[in-house]
PDB file of N, CA and C in Angstrom:
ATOM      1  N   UNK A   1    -113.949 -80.022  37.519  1.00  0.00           N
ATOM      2  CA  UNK A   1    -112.573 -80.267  37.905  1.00  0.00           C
ATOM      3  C   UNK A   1    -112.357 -81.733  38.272  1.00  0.00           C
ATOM      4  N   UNK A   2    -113.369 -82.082  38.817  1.00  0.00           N
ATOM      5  CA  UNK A   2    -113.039 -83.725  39.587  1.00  0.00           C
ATOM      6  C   UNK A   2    -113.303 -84.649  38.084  1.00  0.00           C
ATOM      7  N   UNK A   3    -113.672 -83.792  37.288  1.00  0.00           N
ATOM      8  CA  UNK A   3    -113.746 -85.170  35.922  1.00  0.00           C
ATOM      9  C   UNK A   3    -112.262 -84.750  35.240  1.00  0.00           C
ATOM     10  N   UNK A   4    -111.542 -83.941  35.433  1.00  0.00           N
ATOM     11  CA  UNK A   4    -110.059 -83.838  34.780  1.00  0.00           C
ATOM     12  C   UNK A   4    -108.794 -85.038  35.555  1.00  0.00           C
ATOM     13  N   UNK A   5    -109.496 -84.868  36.795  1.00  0.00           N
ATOM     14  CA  UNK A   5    -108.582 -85.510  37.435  1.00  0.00           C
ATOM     15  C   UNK A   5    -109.083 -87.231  37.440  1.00  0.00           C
ATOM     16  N   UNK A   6    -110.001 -87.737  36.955  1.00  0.00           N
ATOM     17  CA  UNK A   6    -109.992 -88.784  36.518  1.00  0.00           C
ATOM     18  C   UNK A   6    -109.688 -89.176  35.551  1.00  0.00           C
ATOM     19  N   UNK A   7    -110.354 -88.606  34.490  1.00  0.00           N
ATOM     20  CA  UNK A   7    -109.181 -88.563  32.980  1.00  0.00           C
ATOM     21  C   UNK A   7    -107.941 -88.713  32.926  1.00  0.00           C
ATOM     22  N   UNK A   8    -107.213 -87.523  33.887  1.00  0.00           N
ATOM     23  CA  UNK A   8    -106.169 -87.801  34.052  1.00  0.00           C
ATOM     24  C   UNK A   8    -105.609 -89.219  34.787  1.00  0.00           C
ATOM     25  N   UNK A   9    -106.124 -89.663  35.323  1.00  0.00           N
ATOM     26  CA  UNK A   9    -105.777 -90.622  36.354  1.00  0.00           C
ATOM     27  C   UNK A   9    -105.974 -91.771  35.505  1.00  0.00           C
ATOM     28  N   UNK A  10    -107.093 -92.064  34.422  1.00  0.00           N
ATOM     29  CA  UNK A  10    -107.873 -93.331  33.739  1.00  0.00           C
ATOM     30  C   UNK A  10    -106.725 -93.343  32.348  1.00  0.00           C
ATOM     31  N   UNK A  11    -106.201 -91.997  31.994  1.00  0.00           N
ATOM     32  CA  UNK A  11    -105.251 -91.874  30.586  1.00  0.00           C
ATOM     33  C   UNK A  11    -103.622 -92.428  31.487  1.00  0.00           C
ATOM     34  N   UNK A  12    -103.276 -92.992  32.763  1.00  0.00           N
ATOM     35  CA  UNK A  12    -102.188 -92.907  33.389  1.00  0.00           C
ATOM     36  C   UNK A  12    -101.304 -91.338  33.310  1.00  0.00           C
ATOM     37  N   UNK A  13    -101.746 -90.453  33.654  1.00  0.00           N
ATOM     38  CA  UNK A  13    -100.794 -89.285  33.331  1.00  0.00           C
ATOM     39  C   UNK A  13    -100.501 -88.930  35.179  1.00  0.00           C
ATOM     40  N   UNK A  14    -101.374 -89.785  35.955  1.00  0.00           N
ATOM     41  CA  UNK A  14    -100.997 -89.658  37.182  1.00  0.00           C
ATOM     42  C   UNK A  14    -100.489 -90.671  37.576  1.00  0.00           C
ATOM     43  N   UNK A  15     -99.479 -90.904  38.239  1.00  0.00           N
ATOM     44  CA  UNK A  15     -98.782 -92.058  38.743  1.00  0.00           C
ATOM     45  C   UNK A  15     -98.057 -91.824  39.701  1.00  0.00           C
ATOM     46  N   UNK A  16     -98.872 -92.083  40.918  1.00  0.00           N
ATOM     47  CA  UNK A  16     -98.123 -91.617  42.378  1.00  0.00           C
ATOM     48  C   UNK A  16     -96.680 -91.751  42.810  1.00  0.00           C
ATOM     49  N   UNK A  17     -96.666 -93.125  42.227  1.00  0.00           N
ATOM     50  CA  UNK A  17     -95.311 -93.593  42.494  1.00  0.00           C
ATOM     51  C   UNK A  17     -94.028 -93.042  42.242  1.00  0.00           C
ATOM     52  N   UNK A  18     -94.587 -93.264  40.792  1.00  0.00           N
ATOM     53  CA  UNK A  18     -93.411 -91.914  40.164  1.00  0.00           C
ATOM     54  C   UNK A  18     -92.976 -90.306  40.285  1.00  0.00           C
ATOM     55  N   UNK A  19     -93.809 -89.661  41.327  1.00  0.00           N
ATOM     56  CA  UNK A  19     -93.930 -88.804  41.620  1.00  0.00           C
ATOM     57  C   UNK A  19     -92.281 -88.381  43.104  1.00  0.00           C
ATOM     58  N   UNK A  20     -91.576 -87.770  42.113  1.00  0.00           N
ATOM     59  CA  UNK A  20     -90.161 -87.348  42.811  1.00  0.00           C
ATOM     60  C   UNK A  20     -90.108 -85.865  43.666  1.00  0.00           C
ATOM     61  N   UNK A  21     -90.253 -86.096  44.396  1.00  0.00           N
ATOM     62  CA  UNK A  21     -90.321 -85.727  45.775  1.00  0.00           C
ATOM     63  C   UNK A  21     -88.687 -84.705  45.747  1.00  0.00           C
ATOM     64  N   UNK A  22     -88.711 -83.155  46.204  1.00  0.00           N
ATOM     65  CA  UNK A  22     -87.220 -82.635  46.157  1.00  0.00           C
ATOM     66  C   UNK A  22     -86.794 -82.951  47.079  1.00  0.00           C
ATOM     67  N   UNK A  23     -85.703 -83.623  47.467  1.00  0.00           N
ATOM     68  CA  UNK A  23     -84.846 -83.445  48.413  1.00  0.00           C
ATOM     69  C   UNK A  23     -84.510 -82.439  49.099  1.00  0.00           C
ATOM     70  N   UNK A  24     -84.852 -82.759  50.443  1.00  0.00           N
ATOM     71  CA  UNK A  24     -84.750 -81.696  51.762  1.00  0.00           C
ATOM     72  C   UNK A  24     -82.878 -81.914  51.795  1.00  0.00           C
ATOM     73  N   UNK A  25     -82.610 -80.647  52.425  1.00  0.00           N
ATOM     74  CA  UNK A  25     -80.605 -80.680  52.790  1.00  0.00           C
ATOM     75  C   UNK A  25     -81.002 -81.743  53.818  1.00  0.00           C
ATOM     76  N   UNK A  26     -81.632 -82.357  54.709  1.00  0.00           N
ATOM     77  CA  UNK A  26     -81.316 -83.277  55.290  1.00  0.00           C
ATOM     78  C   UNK A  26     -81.659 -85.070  55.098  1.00  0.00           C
ATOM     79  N   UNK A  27     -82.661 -84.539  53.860  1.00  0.00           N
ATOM     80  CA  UNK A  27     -82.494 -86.041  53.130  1.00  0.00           C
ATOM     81  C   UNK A  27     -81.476 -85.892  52.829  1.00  0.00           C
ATOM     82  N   UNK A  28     -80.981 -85.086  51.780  1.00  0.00           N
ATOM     83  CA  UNK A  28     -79.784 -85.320  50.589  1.00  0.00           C
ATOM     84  C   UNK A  28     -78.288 -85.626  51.382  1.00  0.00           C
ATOM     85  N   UNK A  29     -78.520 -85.303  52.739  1.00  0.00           N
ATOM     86  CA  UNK A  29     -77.114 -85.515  53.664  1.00  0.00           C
ATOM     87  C   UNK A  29     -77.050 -86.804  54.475  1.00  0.00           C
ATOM     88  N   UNK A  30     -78.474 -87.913  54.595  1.00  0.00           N
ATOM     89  CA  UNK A  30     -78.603 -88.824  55.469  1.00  0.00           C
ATOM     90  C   UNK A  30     -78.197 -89.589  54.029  1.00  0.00           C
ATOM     91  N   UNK A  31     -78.729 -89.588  52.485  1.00  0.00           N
ATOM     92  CA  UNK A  31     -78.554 -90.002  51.488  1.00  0.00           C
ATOM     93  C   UNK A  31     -77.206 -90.143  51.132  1.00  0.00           C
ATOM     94  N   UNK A  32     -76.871 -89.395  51.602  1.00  0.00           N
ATOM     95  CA  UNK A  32     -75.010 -89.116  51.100  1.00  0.00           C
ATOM     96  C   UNK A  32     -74.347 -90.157  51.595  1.00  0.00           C
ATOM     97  N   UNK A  33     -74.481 -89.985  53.715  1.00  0.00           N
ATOM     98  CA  UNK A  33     -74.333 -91.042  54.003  1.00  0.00           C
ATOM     99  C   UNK A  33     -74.149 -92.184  54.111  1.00  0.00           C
ATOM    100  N   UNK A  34     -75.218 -92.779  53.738  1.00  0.00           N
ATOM    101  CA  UNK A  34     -75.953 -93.853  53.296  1.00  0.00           C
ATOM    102  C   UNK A  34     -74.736 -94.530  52.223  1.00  0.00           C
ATOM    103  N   UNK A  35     -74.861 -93.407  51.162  1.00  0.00           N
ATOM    104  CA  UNK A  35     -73.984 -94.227  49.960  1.00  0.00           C
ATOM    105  C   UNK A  35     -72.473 -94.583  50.148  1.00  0.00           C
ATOM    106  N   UNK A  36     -71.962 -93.481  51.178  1.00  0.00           N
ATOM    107  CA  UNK A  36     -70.048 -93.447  51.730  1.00  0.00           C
ATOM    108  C   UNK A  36     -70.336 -94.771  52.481  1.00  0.00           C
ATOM    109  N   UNK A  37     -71.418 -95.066  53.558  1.00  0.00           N
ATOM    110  CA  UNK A  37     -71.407 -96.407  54.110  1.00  0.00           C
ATOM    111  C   UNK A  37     -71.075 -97.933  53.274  1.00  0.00           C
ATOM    112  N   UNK A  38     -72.618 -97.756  52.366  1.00  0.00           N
ATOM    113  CA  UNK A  38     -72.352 -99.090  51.548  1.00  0.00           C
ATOM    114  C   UNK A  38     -71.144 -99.383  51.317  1.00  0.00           C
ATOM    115  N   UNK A  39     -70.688 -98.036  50.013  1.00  0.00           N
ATOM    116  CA  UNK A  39     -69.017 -97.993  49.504  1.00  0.00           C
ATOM    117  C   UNK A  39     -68.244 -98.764  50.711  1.00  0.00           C
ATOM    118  N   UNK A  40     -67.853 -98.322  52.160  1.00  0.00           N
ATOM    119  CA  UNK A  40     -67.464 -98.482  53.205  1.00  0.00           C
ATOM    120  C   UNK A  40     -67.541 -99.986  53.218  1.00  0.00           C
ATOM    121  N   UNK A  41     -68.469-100.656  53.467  1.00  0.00           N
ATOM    122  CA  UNK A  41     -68.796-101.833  53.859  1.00  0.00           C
ATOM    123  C   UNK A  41     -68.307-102.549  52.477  1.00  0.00           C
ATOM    124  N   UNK A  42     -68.677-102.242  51.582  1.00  0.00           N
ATOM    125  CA  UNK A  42     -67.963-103.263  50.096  1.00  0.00           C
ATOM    126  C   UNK A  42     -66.548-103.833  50.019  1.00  0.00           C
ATOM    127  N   UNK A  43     -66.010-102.272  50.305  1.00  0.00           N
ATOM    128  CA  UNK A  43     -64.997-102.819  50.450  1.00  0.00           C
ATOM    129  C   UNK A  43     -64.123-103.840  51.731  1.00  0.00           C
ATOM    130  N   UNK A  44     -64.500-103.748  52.600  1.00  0.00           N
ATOM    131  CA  UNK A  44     -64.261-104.307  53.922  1.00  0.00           C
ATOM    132  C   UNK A  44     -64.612-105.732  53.675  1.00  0.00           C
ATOM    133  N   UNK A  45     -65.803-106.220  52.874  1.00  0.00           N
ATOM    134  CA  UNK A  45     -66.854-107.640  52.580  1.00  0.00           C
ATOM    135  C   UNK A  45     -66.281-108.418  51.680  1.00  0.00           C
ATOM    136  N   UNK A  46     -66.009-109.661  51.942  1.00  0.00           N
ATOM    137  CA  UNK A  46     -65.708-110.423  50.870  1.00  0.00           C
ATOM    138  C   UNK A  46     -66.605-110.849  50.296  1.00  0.00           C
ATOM    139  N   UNK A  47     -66.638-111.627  49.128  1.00  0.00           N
ATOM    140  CA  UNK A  47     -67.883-112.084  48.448  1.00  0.00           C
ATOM    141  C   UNK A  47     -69.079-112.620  48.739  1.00  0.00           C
ATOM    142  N   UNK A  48     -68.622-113.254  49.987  1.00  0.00           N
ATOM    143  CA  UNK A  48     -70.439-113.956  50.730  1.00  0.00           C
ATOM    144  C   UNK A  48     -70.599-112.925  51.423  1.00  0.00           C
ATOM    145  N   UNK A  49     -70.559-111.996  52.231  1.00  0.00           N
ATOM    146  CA  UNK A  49     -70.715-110.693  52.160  1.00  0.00           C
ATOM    147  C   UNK A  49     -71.309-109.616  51.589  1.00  0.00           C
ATOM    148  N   UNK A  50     -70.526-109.387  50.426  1.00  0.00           N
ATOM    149  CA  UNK A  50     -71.163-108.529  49.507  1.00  0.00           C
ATOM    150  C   UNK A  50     -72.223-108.860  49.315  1.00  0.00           C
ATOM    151  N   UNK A  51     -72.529-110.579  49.510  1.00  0.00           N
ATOM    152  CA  UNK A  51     -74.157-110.618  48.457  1.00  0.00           C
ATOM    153  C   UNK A  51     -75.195-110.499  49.726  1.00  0.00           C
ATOM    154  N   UNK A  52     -74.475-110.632  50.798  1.00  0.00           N
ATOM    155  CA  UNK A  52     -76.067-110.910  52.007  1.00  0.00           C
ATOM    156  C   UNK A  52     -75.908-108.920  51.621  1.00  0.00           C
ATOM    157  N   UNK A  53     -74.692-108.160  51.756  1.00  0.00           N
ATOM    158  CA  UNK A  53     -75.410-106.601  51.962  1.00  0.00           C
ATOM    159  C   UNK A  53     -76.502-106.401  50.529  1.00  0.00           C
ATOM    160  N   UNK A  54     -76.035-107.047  49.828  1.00  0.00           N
ATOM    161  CA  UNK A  54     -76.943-106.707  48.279  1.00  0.00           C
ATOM    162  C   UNK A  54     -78.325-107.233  48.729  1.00  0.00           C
ATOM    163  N   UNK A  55     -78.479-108.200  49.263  1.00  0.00           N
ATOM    164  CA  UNK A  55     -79.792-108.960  49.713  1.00  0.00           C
ATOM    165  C   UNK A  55     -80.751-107.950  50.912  1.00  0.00           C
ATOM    166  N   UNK A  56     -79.741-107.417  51.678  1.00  0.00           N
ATOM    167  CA  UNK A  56     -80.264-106.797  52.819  1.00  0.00           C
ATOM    168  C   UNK A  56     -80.494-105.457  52.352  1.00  0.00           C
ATOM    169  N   UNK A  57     -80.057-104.907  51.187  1.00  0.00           N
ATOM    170  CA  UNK A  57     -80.036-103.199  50.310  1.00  0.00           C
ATOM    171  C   UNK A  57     -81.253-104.194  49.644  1.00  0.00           C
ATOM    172  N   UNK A  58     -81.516-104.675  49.058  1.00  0.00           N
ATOM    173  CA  UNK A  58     -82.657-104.986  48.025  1.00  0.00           C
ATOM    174  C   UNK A  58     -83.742-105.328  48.788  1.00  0.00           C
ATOM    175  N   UNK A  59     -84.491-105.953  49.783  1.00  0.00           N
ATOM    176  CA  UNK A  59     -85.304-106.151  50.798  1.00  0.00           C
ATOM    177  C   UNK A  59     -85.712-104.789  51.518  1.00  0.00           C
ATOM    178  N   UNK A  60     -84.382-104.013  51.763  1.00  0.00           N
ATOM    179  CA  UNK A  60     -85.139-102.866  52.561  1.00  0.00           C
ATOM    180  C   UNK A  60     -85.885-102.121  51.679  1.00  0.00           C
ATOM    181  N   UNK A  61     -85.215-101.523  50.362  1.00  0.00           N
ATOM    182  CA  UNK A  61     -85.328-101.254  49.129  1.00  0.00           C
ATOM    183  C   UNK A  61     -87.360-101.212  49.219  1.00  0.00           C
ATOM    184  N   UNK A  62     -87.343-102.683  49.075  1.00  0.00           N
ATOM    185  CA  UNK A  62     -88.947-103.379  48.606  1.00  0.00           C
ATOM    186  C   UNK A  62     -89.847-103.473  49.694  1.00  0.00           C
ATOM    187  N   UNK A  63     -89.231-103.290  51.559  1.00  0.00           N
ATOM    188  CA  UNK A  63     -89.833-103.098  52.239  1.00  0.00           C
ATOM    189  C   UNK A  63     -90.513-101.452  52.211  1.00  0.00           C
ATOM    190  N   UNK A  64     -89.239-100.683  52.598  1.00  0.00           N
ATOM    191  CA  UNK A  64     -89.776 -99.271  51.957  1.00  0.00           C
ATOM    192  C   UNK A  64     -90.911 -98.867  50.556  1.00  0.00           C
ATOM    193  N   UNK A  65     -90.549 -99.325  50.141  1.00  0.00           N
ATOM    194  CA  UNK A  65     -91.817 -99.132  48.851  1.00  0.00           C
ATOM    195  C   UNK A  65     -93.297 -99.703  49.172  1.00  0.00           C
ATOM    196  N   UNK A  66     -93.326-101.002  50.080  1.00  0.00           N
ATOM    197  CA  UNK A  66     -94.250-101.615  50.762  1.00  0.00           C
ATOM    198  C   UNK A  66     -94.858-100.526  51.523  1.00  0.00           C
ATOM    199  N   UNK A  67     -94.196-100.174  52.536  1.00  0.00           N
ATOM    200  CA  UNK A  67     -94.712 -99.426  53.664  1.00  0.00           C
ATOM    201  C   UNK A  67     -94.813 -97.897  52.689  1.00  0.00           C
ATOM    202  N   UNK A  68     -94.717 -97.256  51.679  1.00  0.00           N
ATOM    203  CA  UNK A  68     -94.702 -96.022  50.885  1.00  0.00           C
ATOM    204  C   UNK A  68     -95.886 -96.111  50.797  1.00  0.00           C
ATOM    205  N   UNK A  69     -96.250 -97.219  49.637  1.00  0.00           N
ATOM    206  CA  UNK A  69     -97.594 -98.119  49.501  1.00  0.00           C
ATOM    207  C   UNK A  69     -98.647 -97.687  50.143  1.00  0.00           C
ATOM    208  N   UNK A  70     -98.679 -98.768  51.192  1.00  0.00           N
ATOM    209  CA  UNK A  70     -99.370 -98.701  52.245  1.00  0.00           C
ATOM    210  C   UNK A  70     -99.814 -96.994  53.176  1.00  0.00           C
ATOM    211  N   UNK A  71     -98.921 -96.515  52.805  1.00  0.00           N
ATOM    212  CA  UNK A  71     -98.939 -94.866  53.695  1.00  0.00           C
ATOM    213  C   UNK A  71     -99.803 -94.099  52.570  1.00  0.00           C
ATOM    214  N   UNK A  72     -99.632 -94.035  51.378  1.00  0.00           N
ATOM    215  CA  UNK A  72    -100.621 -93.709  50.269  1.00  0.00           C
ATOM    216  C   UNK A  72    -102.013 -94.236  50.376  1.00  0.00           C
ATOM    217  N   UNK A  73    -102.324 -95.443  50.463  1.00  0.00           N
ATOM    218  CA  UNK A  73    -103.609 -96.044  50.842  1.00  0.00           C
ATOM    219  C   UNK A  73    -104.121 -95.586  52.023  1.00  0.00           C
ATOM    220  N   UNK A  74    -103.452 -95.542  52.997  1.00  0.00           N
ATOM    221  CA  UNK A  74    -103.953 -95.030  54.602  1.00  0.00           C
ATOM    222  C   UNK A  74    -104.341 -93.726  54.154  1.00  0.00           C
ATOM    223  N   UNK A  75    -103.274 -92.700  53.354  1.00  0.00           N
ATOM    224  CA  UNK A  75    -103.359 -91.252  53.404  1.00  0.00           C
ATOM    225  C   UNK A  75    -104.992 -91.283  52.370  1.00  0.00           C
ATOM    226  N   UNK A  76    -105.177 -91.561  51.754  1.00  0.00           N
ATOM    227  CA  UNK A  76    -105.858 -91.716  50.351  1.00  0.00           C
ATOM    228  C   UNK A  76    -107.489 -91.757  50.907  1.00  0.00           C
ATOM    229  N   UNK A  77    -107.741 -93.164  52.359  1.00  0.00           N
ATOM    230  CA  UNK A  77    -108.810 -93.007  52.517  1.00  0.00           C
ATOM    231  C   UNK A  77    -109.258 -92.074  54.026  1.00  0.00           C
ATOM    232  N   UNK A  78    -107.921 -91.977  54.193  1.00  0.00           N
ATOM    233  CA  UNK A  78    -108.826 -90.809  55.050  1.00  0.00           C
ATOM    234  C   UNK A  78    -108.913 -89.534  54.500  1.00  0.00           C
ATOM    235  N   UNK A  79    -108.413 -88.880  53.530  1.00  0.00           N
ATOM    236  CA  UNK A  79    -109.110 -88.212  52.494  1.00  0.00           C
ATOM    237  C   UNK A  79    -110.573 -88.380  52.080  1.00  0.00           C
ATOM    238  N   UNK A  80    -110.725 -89.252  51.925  1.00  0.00           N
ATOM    239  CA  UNK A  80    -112.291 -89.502  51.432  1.00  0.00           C
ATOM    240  C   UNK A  80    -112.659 -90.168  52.277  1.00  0.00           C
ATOM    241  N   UNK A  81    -112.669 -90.266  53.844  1.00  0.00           N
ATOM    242  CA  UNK A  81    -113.623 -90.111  54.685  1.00  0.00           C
ATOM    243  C   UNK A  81    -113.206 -88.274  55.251  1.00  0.00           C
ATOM    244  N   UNK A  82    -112.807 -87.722  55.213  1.00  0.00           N
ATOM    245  CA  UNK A  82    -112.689 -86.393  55.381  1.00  0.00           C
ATOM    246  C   UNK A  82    -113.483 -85.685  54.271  1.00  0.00           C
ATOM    247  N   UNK A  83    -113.914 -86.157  53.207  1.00  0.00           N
ATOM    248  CA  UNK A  83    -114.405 -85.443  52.071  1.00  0.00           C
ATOM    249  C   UNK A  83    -115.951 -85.567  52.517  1.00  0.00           C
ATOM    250  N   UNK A  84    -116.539 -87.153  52.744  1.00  0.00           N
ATOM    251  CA  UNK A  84    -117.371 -87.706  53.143  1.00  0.00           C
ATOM    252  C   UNK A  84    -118.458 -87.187  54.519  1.00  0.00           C
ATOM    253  N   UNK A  85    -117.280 -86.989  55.398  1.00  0.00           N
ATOM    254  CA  UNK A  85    -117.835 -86.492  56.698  1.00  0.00           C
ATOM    255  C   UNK A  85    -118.403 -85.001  56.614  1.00  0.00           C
ATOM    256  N   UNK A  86    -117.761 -84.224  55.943  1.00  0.00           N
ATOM    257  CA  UNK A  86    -117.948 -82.927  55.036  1.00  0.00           C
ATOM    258  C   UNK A  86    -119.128 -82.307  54.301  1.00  0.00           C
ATOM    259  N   UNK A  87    -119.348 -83.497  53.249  1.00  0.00           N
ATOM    260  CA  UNK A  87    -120.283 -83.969  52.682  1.00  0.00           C
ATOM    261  C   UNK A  87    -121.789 -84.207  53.654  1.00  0.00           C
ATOM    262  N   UNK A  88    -121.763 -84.547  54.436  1.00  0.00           N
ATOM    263  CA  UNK A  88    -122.703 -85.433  55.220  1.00  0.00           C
ATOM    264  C   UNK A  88    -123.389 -84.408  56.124  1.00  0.00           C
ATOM    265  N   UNK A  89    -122.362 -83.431  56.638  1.00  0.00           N
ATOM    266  CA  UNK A  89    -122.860 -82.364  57.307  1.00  0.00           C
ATOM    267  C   UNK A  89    -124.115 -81.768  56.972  1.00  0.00           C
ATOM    268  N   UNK A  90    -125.052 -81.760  57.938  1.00  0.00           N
ATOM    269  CA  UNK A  90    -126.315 -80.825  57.212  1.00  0.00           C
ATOM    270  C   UNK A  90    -126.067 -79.507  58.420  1.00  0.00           C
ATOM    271  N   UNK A  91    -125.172 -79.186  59.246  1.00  0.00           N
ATOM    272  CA  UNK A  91    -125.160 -78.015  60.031  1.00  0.00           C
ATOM    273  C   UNK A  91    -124.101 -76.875  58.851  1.00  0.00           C
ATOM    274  N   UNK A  92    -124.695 -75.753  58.380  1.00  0.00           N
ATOM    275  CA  UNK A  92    -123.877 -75.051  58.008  1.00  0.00           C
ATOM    276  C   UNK A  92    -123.073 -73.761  58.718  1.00  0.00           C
ATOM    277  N   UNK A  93    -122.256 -73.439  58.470  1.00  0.00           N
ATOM    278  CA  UNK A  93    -120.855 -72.685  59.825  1.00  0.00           C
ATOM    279  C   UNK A  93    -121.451 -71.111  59.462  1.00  0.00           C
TER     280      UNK A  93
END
């Protein structure tokens, strides 16, 4: 099994990133939000405006994906020190 899932992983057929997640009713309602705001604020913004919110939507945007990142790597190796420690055990239960 653990050689499928490298295959898979070495052919790209796994790609974490891309991996879409269903929306909980309370994502999809903070999301909703979110979008009536921007709308909200666009219109209210004049043009130097509009571009710092576009600047400040595109930064959080790339911060979030940063810190996604990063939460995958954290999650990833303590997996395999959990696999490891497991492994290592010579007391059996």
């Amino acid at each position: 099994m653990e050689q499928d899932i490298l295959d898979e992983l070495y052919y790209g057929h796994i790609v974490p990133w891309e991996n879409q997640n269903d929306k909980t009713p309370e994502m999809e309602s903070f999301s909703k939000q979110v979008d009536q705001d921007i709308e909200c604020l666009e219109k209210l913004l004049d043009a130097e405006g509009k571009k710092v919110l576009e600047r400040l939507l595109d930064n959080s945007a790339e911060l979030e994906r940063l810190q996604v990142c990063e939460g995958f790597k954290d999650g990833f190796r303590l997996g395999v020190q959990l696999v490891t420690a497991g492994m290592g055990s010579s007391k059996k239960p």
